[in-house]
PDB file of N, CA and C in Angstrom:
ATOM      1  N   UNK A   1     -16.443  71.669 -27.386  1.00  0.00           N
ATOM      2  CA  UNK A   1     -16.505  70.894 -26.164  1.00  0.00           C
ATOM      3  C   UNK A   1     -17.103  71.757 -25.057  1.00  0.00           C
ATOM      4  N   UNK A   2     -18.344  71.052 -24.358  1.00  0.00           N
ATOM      5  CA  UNK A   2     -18.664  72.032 -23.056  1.00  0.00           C
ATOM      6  C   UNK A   2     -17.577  72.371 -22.171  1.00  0.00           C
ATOM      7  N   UNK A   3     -17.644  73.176 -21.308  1.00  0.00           N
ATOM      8  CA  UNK A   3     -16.755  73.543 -20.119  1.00  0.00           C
ATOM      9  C   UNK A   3     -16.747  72.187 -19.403  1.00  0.00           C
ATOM     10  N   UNK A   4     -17.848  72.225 -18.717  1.00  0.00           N
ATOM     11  CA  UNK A   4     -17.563  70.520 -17.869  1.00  0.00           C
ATOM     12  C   UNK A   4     -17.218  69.526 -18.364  1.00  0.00           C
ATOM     13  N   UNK A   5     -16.816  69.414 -19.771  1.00  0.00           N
ATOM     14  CA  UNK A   5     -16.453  68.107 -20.377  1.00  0.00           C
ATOM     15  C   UNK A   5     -15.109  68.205 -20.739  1.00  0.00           C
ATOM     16  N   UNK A   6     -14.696  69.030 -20.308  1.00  0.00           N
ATOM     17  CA  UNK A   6     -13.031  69.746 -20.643  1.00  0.00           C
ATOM     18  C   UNK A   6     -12.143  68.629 -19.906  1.00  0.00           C
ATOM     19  N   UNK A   7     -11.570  67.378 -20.464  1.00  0.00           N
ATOM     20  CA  UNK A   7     -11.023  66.517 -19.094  1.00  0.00           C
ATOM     21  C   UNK A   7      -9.481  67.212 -18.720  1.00  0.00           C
ATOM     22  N   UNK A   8      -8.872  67.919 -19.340  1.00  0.00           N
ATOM     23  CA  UNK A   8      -7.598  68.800 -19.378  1.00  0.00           C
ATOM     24  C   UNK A   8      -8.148  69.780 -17.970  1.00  0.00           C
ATOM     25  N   UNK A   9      -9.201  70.445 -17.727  1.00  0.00           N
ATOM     26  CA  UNK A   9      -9.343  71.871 -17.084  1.00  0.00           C
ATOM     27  C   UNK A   9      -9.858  71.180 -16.103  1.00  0.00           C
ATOM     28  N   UNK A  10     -10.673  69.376 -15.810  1.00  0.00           N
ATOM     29  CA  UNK A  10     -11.230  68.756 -14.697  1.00  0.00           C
ATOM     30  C   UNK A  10      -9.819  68.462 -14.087  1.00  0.00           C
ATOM     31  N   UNK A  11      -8.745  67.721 -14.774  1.00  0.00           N
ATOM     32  CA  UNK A  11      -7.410  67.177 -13.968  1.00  0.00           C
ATOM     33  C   UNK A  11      -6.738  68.067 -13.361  1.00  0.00           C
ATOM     34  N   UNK A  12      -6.527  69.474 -13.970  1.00  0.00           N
ATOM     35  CA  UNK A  12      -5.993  70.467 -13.188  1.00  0.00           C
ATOM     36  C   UNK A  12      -7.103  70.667 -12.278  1.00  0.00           C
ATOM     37  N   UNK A  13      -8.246  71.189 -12.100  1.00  0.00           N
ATOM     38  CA  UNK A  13      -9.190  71.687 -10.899  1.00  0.00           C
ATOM     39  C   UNK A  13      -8.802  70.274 -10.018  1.00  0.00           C
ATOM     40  N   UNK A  14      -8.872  68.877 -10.282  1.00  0.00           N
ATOM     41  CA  UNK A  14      -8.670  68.355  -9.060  1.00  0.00           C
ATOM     42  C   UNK A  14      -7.739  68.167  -8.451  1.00  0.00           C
ATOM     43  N   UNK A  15      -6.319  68.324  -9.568  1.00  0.00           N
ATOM     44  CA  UNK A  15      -4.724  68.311  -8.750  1.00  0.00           C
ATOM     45  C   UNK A  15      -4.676  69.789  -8.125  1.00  0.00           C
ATOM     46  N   UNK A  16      -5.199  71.059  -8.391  1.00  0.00           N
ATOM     47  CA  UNK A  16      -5.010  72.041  -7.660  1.00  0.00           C
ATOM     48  C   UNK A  16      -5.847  71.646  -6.016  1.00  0.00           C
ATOM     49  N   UNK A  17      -7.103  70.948  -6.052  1.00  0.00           N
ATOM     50  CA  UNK A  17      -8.141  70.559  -4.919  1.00  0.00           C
ATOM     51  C   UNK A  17      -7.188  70.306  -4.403  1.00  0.00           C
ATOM     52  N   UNK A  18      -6.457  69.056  -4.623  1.00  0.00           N
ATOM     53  CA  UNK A  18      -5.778  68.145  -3.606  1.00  0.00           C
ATOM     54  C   UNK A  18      -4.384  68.938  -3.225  1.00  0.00           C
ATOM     55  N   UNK A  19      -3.336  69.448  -4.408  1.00  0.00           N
ATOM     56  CA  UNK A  19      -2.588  69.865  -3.319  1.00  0.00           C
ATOM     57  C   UNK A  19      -2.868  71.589  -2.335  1.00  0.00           C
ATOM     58  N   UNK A  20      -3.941  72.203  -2.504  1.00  0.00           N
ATOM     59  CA  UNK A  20      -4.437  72.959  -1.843  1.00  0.00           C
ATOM     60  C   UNK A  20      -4.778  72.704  -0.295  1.00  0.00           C
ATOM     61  N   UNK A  21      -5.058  71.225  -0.237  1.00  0.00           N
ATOM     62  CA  UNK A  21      -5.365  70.517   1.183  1.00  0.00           C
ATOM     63  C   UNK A  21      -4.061  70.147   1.796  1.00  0.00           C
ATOM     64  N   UNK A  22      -2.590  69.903   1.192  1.00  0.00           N
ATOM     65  CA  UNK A  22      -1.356  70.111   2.186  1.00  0.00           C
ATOM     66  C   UNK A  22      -0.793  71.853   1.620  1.00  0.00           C
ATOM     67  N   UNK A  23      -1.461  72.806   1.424  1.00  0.00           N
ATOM     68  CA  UNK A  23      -1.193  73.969   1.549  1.00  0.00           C
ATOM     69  C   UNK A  23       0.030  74.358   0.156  1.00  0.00           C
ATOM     70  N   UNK A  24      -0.513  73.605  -0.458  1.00  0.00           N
ATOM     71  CA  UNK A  24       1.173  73.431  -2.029  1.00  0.00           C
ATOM     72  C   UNK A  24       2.398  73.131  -1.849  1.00  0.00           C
ATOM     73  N   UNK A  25       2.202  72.289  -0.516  1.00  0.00           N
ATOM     74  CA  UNK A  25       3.635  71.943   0.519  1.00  0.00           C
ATOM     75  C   UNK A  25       4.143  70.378  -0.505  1.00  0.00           C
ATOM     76  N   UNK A  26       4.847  70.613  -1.237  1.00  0.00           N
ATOM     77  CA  UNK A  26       5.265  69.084  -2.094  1.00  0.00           C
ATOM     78  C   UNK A  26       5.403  68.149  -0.775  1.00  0.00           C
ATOM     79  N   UNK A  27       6.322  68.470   0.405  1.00  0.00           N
ATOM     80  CA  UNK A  27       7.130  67.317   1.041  1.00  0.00           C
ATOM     81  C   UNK A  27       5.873  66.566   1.702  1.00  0.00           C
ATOM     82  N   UNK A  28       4.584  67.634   1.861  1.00  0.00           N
ATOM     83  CA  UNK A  28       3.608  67.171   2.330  1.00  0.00           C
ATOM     84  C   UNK A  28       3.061  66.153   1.765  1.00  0.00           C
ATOM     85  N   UNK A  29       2.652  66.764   0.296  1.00  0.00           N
ATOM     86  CA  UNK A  29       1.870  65.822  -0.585  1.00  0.00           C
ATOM     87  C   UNK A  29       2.587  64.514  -0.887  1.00  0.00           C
ATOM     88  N   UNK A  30       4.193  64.685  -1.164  1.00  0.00           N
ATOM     89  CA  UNK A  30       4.641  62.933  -1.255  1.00  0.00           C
ATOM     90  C   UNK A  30       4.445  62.245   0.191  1.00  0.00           C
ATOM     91  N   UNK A  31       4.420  62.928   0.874  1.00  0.00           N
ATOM     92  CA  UNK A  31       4.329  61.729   1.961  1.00  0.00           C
ATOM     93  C   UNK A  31       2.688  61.659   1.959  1.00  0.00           C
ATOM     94  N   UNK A  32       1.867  62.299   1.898  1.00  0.00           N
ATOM     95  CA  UNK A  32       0.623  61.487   1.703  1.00  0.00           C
ATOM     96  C   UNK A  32       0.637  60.380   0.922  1.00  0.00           C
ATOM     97  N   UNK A  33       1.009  60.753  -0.192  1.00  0.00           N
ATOM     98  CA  UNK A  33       1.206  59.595  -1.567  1.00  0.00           C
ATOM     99  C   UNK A  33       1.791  58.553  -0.531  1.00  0.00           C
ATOM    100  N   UNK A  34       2.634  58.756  -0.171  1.00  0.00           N
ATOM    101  CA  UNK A  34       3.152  57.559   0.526  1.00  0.00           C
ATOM    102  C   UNK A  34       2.860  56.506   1.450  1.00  0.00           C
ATOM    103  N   UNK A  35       1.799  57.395   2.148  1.00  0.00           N
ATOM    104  CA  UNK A  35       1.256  56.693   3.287  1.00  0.00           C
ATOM    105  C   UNK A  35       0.079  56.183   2.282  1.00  0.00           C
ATOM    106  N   UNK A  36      -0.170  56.704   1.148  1.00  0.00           N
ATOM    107  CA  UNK A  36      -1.205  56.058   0.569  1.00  0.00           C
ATOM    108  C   UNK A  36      -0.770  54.697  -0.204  1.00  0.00           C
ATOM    109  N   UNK A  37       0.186  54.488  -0.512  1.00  0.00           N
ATOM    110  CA  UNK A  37       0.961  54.066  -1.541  1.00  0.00           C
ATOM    111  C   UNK A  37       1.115  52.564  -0.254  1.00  0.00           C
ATOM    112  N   UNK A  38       1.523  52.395   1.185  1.00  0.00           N
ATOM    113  CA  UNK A  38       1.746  51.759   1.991  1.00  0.00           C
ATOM    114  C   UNK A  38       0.158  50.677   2.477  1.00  0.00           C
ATOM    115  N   UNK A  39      -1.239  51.385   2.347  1.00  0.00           N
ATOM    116  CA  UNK A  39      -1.983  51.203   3.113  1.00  0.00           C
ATOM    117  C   UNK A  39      -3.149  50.385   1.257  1.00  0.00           C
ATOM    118  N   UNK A  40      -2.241  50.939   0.412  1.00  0.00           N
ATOM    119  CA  UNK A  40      -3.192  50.597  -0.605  1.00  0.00           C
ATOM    120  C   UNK A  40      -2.334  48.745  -1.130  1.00  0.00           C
ATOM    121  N   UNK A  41      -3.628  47.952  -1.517  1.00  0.00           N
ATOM    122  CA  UNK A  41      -3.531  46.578  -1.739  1.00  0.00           C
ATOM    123  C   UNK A  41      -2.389  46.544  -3.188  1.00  0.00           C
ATOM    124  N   UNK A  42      -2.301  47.425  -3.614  1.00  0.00           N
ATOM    125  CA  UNK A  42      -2.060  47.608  -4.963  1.00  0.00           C
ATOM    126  C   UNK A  42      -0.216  47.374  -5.307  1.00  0.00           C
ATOM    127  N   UNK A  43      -0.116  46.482  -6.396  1.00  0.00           N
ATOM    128  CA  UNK A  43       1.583  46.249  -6.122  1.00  0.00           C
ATOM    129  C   UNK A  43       2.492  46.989  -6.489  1.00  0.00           C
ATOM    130  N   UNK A  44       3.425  47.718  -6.119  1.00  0.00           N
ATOM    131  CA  UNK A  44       3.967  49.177  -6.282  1.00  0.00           C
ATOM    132  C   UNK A  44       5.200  49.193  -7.139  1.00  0.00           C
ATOM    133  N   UNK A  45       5.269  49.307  -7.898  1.00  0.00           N
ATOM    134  CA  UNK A  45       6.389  48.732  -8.822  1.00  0.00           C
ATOM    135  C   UNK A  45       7.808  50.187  -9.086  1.00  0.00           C
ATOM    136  N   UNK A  46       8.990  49.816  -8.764  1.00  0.00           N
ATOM    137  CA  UNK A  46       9.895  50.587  -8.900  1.00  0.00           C
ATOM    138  C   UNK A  46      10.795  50.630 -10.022  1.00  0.00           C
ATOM    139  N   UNK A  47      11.246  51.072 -10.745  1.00  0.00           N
ATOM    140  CA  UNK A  47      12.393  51.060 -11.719  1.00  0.00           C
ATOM    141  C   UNK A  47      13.702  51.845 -11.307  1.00  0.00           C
ATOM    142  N   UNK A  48      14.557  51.045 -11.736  1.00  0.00           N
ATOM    143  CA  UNK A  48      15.624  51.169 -11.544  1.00  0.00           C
ATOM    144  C   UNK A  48      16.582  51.798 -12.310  1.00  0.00           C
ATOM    145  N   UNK A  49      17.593  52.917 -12.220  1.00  0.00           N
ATOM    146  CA  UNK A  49      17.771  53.441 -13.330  1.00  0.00           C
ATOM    147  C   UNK A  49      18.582  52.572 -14.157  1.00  0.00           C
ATOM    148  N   UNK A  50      19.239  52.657 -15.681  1.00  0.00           N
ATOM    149  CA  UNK A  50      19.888  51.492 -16.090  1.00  0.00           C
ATOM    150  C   UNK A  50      21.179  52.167 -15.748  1.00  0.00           C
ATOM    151  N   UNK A  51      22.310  51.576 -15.815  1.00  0.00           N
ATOM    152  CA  UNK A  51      23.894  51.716 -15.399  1.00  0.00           C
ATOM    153  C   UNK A  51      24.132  51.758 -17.068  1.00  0.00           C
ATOM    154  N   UNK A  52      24.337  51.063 -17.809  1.00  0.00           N
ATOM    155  CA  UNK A  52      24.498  50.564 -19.161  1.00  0.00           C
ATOM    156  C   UNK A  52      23.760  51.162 -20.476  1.00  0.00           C
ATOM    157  N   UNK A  53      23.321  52.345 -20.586  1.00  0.00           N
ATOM    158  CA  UNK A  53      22.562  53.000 -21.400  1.00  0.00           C
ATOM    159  C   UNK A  53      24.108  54.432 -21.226  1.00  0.00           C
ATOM    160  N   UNK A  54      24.037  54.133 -23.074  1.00  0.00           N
ATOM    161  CA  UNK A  54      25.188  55.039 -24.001  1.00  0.00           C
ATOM    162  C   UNK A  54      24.394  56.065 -23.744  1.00  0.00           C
ATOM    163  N   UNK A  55      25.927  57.246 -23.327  1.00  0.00           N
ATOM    164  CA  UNK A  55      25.155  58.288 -23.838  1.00  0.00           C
ATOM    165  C   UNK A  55      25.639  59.162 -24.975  1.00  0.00           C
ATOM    166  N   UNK A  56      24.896  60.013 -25.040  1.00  0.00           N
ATOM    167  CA  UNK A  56      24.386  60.257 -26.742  1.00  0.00           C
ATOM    168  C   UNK A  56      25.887  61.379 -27.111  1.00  0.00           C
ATOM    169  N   UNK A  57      26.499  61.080 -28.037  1.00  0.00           N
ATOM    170  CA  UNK A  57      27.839  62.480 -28.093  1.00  0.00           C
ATOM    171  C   UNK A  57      28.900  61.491 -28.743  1.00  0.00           C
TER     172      UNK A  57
END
């Protein structure tokens, strides 16, 4: 596989781009997400955790 066709080594170079621009500050980057997440048409779907799921033992 060429270098530039690497899609593993493109997703990291662009998640390092982006959180490099709030400084590797997480609280930063979710609230971008967020304000992006608010302003985008797109329907935002949440899950809920289940109450009723055995656990394992």
């Amino acid at each position: 596989m060429k270098k530039e066709q690497d899609p593993i080594k493109e997703v990291r170079r662009i998640r390092d781009s982006y959180a490099k621009k709030f400084d590797y500050d997480i609280d930063a980057i979710a609230k971008d997400i967020k304000e992006k997440e608010k302003k985008s048409e797109r329907k935002i779907v949440s899950f809920a955790a289940k109450s009723n799921v055995k656990k394992a033992g």
